[in-house]
Structures are given as C-alpha cells and as structure tokens.
Protein backbone atom coordinates (compact mmCIF):
# COMPACT_ATOMS: atom_id res chain seq x y z
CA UNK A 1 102.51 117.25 128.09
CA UNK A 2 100.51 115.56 130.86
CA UNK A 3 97.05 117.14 131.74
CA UNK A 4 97.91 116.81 134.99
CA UNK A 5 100.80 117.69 136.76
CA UNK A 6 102.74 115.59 138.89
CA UNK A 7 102.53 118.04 141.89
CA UNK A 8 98.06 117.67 141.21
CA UNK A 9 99.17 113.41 141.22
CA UNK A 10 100.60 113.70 144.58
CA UNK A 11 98.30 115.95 146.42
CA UNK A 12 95.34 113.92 145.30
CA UNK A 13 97.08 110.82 146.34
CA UNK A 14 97.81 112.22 150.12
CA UNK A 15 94.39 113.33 150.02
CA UNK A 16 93.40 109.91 149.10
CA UNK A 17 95.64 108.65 152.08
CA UNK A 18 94.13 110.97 154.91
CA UNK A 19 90.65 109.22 154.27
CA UNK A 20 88.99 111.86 152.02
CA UNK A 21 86.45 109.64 149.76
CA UNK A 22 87.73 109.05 146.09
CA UNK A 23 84.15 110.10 144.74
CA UNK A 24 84.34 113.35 146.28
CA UNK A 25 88.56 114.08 145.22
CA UNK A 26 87.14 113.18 141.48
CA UNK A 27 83.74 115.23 141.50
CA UNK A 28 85.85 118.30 143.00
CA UNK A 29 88.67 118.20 140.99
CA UNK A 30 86.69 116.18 137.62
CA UNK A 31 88.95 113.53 137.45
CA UNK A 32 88.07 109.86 136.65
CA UNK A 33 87.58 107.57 139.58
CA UNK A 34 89.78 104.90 137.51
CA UNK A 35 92.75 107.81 137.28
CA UNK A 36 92.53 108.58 141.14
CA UNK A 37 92.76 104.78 141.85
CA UNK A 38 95.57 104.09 139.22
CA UNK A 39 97.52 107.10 140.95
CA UNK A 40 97.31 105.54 144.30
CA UNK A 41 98.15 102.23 143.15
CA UNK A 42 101.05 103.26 141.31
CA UNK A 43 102.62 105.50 144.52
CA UNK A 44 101.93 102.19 146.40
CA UNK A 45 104.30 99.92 144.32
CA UNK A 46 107.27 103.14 142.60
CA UNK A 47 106.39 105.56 145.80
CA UNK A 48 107.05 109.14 144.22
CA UNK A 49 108.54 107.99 140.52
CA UNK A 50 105.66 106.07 139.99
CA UNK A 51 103.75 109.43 139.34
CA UNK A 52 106.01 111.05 137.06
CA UNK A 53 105.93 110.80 133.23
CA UNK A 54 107.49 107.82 131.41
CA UNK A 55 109.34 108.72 128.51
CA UNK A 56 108.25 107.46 125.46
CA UNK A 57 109.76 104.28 124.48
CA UNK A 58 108.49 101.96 121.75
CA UNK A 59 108.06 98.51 123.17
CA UNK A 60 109.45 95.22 121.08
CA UNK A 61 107.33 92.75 119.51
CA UNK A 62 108.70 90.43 122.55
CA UNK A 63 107.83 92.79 125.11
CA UNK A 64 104.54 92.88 123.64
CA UNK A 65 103.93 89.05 123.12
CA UNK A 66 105.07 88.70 127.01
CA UNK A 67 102.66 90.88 128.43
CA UNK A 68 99.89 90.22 125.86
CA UNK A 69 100.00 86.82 126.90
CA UNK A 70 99.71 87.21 130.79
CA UNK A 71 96.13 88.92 130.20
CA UNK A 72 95.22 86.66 127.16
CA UNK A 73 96.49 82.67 128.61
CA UNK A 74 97.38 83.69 132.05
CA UNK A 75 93.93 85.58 132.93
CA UNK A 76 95.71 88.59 134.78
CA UNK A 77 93.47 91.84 134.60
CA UNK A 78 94.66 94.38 132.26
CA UNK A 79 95.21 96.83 135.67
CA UNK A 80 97.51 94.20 136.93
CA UNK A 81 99.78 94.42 134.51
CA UNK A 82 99.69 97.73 133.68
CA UNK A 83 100.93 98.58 136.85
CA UNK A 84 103.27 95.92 136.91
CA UNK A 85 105.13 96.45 133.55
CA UNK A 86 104.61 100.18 133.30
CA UNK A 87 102.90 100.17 130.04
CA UNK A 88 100.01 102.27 129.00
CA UNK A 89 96.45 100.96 129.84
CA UNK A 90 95.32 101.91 125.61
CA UNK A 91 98.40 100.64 124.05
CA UNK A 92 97.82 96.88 126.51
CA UNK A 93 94.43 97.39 125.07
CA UNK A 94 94.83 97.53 121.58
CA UNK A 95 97.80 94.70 121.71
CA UNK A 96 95.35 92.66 123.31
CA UNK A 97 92.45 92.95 120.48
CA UNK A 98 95.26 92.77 117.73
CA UNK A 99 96.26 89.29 119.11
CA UNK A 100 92.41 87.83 119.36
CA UNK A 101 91.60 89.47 116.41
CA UNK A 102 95.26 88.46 114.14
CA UNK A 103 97.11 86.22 116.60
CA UNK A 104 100.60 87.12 117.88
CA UNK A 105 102.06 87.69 114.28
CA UNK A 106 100.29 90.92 114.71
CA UNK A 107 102.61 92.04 117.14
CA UNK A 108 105.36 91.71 114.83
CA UNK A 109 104.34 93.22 111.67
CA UNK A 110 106.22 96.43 111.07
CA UNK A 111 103.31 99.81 110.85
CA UNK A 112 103.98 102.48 108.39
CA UNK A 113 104.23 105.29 110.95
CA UNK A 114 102.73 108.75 110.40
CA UNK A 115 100.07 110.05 107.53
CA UNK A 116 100.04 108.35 104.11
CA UNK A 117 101.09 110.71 101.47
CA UNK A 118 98.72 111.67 99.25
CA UNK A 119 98.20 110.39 95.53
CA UNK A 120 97.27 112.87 93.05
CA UNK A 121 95.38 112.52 90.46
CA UNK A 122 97.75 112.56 87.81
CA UNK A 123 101.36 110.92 87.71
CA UNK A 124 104.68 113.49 87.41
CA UNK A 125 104.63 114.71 83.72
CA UNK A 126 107.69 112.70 81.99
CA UNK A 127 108.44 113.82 78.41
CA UNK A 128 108.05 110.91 75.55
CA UNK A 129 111.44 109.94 74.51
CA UNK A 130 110.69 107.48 71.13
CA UNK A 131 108.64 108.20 68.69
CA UNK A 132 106.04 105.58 69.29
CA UNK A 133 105.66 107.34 73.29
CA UNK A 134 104.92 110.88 71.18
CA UNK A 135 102.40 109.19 68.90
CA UNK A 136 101.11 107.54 72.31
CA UNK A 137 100.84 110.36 74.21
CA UNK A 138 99.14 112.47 71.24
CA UNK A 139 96.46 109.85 70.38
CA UNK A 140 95.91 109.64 74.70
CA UNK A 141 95.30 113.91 73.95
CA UNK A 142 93.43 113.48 70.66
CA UNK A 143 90.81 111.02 72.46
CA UNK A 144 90.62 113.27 75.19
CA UNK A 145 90.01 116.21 72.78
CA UNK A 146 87.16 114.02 71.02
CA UNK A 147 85.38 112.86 73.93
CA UNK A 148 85.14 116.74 75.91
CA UNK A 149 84.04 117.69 71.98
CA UNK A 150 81.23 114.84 72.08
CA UNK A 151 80.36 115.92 75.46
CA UNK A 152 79.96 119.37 74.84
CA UNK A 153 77.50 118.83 71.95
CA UNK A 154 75.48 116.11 74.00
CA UNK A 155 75.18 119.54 76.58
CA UNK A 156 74.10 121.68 73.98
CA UNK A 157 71.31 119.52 72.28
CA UNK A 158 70.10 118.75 75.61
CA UNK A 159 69.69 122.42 76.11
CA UNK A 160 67.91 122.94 72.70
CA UNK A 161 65.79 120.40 74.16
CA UNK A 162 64.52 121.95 76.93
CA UNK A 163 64.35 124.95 75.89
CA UNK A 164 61.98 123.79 72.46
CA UNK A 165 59.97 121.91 75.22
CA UNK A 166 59.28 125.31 77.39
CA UNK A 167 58.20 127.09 74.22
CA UNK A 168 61.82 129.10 74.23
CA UNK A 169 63.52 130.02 70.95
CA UNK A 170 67.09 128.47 71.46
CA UNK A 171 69.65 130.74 71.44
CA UNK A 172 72.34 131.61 68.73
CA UNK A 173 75.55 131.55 69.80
C-alpha cells in the first residue's frame, strides 16, 4: 500500500498550483520536497493517472538496457526518465550502478528471488545400504566417540590442575 493516498497526491498538487510554496506544503504535511515536485511533474505530463499506483510489473532485461543507457551514454538525468518511462526512481538507480559496476550483462543475469533457504548443519540422515557404508558410518561414530572421550579427560585434568594450584583437594567423582 502507498503511504500516501492518491486523494493526499492531488490536494497537495492543487495546492502546489494555487501558489502555496512547496517548502511550506512539505514542512506541514512532512513530505519530501523531491516527492511534492515528482507529484507535480507527473500530473503535468499523465494529468490525474499519473498519481495513481502502478501495478507491479517486472521490467525485461531490454527495457532495462534501454533506459539504463539514456542516463549512462545519453546523459539524461535520472528524473527525466523516470518520469518519462514510468519506472521507479530506486529500481533506475540500482540498474544504473549494476551497469558501471558489471556492464549491461548485469541486466540480464537471472536473481534467485526471495530468502535463501537455510543449510543445516547436518545433511538428511540416509541409512547405509552396503556393508562397507555401515563400517563407514560406524568408524565416522567411533572417532567421534574417541575424540568427545579425549576431550572430556583434557577437561578434567585441567580441572585437577587448578584446583592443586589453589590449594583445593580435587574432587572424587
């Protein structure tokens, strides 16, 4: 949903039109100077449809290139074409950096959309089939087994340790 409603976009813009200063619609009603201006300019060139929503649609790599390329080799300002093309000031942005950062190629590479899925730490438990996967998969548990053993007795000498060192008697378990 828009923060602000087409009905706010209009009144501000008639305001704008009956002389009211821009500085004192946006301190009033805390809206960006920018925002007021782009509103205006955008009922100047669509009248009334120019301030409604546009539904989302995801551009093509073509589309992109083409308008990419009027800011980057034809020196239009990013406002210009916004306006112009009806494309969102961010999204002309980031094309824009993509391109003088990666070159046009960027445009076309294909994004994984949404939130990677997450890797656990351990893979789906698949039960050994041969023999040589069992004897596998019980050495990978004895080894395991061995090294939490060594660890534990590394813990409890250290402990003995200390405690000898602070004058303590060490504890019989």
């Amino acid at each position: 949903m828009s923060k602000h409603t087409f009905e706010e976009k209009l009144d501000v813009v008639f305001q704008v039109r009956k002389g009211k200063p821009i500085l004192r619609i946006s301190r009033e009603r805390r809206i960006r100077e920018g925002m007021i201006l782009e509103w205006v300019r955008k009922y100047d060139l669509y009248g009334e449809s120019g301030l409604l929503k546009q539904p989302n649609i995801r551009p093509k790599p073509d589309f992109k290139e083409e308008v990419v390329r009027l800011v980057v080799e034809k020196g239009l300002s990013l406002t210009q074409v916004v306006l112009e093309y009806k494309v969102s000031k961010t999204a002309l942005e980031s094309w824009v950096r993509s391109v003088r950062a990666e070159g046009y190629a960027a445009l076309y590479q294909q994004k994984n959309r949404g939130r990677p899925s997450k890797v656990m730490g351990r893979s789906k438990k698949h039960e050994p089939e041969t023999e040589v996967e069992k004897l596998q998969a019980e050495n990978a548990r004895l080894r395991a087994e061995n090294a939490l053993l060594k660890k534990v007795e590394a813990l409890v000498k250290e402990r003995e340790a200390r405690e000898r060192m602070s004058g303590q008697k060490p504890l019989k378990n």
